[in-house]
N, C-alpha and C. Protein backbone atom coordinates (compact mmCIF):
# COMPACT_ATOMS: atom_id res chain seq x y z
N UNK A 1 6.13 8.81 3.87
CA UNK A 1 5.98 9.22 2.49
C UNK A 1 6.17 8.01 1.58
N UNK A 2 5.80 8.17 0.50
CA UNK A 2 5.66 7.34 -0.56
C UNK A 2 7.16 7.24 -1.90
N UNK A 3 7.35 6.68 -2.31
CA UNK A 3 8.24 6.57 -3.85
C UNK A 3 6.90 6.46 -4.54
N UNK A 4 7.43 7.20 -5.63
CA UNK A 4 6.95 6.45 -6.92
C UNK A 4 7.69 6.42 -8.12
N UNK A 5 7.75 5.03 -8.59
CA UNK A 5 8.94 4.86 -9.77
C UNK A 5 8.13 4.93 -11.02
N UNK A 6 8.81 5.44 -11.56
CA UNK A 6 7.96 5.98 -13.30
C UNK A 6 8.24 4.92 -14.23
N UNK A 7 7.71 4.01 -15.08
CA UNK A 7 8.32 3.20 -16.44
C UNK A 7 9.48 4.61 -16.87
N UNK A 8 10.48 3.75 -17.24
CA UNK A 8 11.39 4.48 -18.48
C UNK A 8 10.90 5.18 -19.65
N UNK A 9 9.50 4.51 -20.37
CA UNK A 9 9.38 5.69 -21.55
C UNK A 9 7.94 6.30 -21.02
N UNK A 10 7.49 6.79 -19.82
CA UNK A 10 6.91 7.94 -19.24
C UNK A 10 7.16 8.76 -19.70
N UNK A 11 8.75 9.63 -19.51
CA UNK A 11 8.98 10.63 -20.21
C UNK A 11 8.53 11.33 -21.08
N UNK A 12 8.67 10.42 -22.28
CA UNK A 12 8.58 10.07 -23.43
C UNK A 12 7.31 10.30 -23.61
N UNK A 13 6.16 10.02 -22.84
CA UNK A 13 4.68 9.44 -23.26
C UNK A 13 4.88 10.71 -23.13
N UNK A 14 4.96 11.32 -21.67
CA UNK A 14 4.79 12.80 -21.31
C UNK A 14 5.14 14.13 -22.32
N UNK A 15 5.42 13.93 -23.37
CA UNK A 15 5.89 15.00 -23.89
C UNK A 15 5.00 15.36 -24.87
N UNK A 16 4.33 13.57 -25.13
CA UNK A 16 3.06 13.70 -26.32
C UNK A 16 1.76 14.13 -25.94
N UNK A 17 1.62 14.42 -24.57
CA UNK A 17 -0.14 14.50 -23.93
C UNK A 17 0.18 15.85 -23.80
N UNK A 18 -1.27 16.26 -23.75
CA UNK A 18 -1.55 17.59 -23.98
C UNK A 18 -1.25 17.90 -22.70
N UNK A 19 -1.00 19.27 -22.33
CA UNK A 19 -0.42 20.13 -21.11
C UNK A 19 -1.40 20.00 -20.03
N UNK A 20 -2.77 20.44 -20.07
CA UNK A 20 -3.45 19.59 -18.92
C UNK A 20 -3.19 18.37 -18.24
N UNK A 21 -3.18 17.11 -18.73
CA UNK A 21 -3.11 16.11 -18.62
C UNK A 21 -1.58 16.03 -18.18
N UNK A 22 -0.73 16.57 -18.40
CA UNK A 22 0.67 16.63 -17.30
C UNK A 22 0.29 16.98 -16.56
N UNK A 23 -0.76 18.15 -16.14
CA UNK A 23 -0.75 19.07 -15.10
C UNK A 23 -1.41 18.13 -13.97
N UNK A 24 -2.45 17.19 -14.45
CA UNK A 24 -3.37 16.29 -13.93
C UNK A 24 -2.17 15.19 -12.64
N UNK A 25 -1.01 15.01 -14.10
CA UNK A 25 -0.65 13.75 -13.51
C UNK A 25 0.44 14.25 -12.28
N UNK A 26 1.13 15.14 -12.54
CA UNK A 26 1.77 16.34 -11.65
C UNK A 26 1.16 15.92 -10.64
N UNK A 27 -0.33 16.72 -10.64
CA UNK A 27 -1.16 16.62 -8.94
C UNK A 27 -1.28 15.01 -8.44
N UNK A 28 -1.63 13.94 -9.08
CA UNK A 28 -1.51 12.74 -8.91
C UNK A 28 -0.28 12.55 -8.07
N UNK A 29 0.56 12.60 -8.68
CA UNK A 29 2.27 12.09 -8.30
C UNK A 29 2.19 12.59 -6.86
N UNK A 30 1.82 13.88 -6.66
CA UNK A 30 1.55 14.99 -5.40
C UNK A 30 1.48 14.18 -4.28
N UNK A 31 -0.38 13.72 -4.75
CA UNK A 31 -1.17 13.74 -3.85
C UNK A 31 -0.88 11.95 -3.35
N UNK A 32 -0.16 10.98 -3.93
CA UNK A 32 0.31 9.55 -4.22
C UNK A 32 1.52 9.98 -2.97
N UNK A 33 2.64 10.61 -3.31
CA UNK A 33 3.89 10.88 -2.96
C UNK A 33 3.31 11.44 -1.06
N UNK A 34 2.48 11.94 -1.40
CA UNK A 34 2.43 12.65 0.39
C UNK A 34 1.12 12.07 1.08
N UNK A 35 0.05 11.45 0.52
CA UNK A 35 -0.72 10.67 1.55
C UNK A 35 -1.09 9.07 1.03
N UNK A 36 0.00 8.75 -0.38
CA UNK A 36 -0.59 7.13 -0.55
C UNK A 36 -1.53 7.41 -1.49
N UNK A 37 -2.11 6.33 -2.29
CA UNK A 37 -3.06 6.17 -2.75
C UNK A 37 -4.50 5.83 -2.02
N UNK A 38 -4.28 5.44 -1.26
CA UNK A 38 -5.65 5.65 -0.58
C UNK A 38 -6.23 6.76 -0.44
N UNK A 39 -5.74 8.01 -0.50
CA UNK A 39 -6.01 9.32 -0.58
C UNK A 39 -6.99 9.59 -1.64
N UNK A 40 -6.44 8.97 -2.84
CA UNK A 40 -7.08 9.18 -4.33
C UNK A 40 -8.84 8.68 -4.21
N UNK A 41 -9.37 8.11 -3.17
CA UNK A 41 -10.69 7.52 -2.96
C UNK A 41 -11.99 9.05 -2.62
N UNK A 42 -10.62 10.08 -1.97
CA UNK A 42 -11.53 11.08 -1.55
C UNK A 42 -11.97 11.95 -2.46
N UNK A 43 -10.66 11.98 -3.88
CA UNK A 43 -11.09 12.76 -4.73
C UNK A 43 -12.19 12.36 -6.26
N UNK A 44 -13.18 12.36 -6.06
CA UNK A 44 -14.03 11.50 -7.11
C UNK A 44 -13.89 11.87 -8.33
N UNK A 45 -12.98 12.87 -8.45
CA UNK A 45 -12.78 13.28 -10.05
C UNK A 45 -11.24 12.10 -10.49
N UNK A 46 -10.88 11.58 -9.70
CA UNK A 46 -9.68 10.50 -10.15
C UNK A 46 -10.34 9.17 -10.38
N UNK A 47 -11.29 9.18 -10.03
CA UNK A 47 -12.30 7.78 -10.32
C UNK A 47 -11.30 6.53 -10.29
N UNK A 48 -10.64 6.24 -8.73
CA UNK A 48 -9.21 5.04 -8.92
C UNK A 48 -9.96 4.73 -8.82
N UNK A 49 -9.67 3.26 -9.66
CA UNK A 49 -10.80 1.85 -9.47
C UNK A 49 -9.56 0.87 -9.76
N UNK A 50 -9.59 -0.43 -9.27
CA UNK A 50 -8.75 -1.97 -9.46
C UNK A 50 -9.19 -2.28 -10.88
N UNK A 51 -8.52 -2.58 -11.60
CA UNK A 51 -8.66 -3.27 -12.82
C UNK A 51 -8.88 -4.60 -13.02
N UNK A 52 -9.56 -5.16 -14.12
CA UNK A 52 -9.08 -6.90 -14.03
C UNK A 52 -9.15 -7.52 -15.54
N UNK A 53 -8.81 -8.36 -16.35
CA UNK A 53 -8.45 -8.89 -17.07
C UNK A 53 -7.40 -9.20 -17.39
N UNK A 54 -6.82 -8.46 -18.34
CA UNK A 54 -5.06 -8.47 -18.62
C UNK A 54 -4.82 -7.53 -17.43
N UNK A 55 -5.15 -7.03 -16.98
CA UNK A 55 -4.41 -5.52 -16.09
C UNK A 55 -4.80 -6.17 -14.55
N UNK A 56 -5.07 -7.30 -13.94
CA UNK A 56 -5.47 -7.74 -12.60
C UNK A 56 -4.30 -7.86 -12.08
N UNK A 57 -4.59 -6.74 -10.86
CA UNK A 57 -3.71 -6.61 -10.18
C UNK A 57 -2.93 -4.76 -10.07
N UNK A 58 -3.49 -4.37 -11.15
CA UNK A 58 -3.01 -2.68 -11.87
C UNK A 58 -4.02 -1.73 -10.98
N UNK A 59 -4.24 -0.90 -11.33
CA UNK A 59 -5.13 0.32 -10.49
C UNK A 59 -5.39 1.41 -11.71
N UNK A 60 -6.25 2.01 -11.56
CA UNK A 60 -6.17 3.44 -12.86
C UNK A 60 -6.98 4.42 -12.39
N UNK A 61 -6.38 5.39 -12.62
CA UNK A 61 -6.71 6.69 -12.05
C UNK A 61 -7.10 8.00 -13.16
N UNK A 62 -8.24 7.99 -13.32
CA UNK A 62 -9.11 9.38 -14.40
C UNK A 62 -8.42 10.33 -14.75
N UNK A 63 -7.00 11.26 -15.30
CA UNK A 63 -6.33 12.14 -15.96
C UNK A 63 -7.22 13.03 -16.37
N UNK A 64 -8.35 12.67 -17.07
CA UNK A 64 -9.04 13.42 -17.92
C UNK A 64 -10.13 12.60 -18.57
N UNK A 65 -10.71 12.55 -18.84
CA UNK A 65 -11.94 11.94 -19.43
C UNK A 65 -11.51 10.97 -20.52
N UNK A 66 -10.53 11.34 -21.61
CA UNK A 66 -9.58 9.94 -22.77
C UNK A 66 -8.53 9.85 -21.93
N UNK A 67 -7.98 10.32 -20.80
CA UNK A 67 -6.81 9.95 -20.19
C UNK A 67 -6.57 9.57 -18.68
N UNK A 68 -6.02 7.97 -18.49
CA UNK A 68 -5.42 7.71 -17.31
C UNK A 68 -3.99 7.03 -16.88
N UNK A 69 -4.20 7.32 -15.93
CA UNK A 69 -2.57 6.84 -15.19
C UNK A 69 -3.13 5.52 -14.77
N UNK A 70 -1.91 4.68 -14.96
CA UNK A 70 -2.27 3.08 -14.63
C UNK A 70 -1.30 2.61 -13.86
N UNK A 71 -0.86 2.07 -12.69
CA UNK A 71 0.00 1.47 -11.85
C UNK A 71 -0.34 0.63 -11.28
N UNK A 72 0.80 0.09 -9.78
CA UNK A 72 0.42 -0.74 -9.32
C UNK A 72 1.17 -0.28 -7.96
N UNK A 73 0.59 -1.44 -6.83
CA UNK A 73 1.08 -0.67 -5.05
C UNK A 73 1.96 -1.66 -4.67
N UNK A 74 2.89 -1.30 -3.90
CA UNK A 74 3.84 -2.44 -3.46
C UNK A 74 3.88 -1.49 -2.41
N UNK A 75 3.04 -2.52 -0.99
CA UNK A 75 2.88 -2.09 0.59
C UNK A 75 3.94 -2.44 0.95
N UNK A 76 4.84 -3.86 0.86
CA UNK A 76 5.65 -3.94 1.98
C UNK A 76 6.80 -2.42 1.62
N UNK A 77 7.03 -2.31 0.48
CA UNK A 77 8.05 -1.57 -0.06
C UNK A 77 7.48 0.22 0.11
N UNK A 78 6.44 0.36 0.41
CA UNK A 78 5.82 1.57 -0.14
C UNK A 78 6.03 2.37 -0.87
N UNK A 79 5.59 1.85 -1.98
CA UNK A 79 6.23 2.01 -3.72
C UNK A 79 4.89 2.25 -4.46
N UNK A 80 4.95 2.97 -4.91
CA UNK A 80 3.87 3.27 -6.29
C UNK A 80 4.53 3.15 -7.64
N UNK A 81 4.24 2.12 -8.72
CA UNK A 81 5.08 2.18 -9.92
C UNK A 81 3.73 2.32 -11.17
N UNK A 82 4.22 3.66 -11.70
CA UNK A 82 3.56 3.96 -12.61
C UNK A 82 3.88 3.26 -14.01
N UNK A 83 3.09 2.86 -14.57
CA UNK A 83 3.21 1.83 -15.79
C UNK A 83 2.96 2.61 -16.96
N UNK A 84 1.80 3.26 -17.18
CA UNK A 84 1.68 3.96 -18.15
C UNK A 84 0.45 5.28 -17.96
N UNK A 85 0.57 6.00 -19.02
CA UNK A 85 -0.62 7.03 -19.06
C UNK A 85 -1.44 6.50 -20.39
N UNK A 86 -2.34 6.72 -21.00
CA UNK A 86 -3.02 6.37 -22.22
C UNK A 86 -4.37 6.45 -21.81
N UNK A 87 -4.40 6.84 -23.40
CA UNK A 87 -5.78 6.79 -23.86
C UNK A 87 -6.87 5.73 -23.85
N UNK A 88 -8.15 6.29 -22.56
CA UNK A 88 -8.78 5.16 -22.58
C UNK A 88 -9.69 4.76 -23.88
N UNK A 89 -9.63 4.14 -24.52
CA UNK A 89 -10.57 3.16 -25.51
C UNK A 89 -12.15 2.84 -25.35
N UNK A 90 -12.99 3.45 -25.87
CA UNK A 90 -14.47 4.10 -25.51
C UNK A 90 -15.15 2.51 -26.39
């Protein structure tokens, strides 16, 4: 099985996104926590893709169409650390 460590103001973010979009990230945490992120490749509605610019090295995962989860993988540790949720910028 997996960890996954949340940023400190997650919480926080979490209280401002609409109730879907918890519900989204809920199943995320799920499906992260019991088969890894590599799992997330089968479901094409999470659209994970690697990031790169400022974020090289991050991962982001589809919430909702304005909303994703953004982290990063630490294999030796098998750690998932979630960084933030937000609104993607069109």
């Amino acid at each position: 099985m997996w960890s996954i460590l949340e940023h400190r103001t997650l919480a926080k973010i979490c209280k401002k996104l609409p109730t879907r979009v918890v519900k989204k990230y809920e199943l995320w945490k799920d499906l992260v926590f019991r088969h890894g992120p590599e799992k997330l490749k089968e479901f094409p509605g999470f659209h994970d893709e690697k990031l790169t610019g400022n974020r090289a090295g991050q991962r982001s995962s589809r919430l909702s169409l304005q909303y994703w989860v953004i982290y990063t993988v630490e294999k030796k540790l098998v750690t998932v650390s979630v960084i933030d949720i937000n609104a993607h910028k069109y």
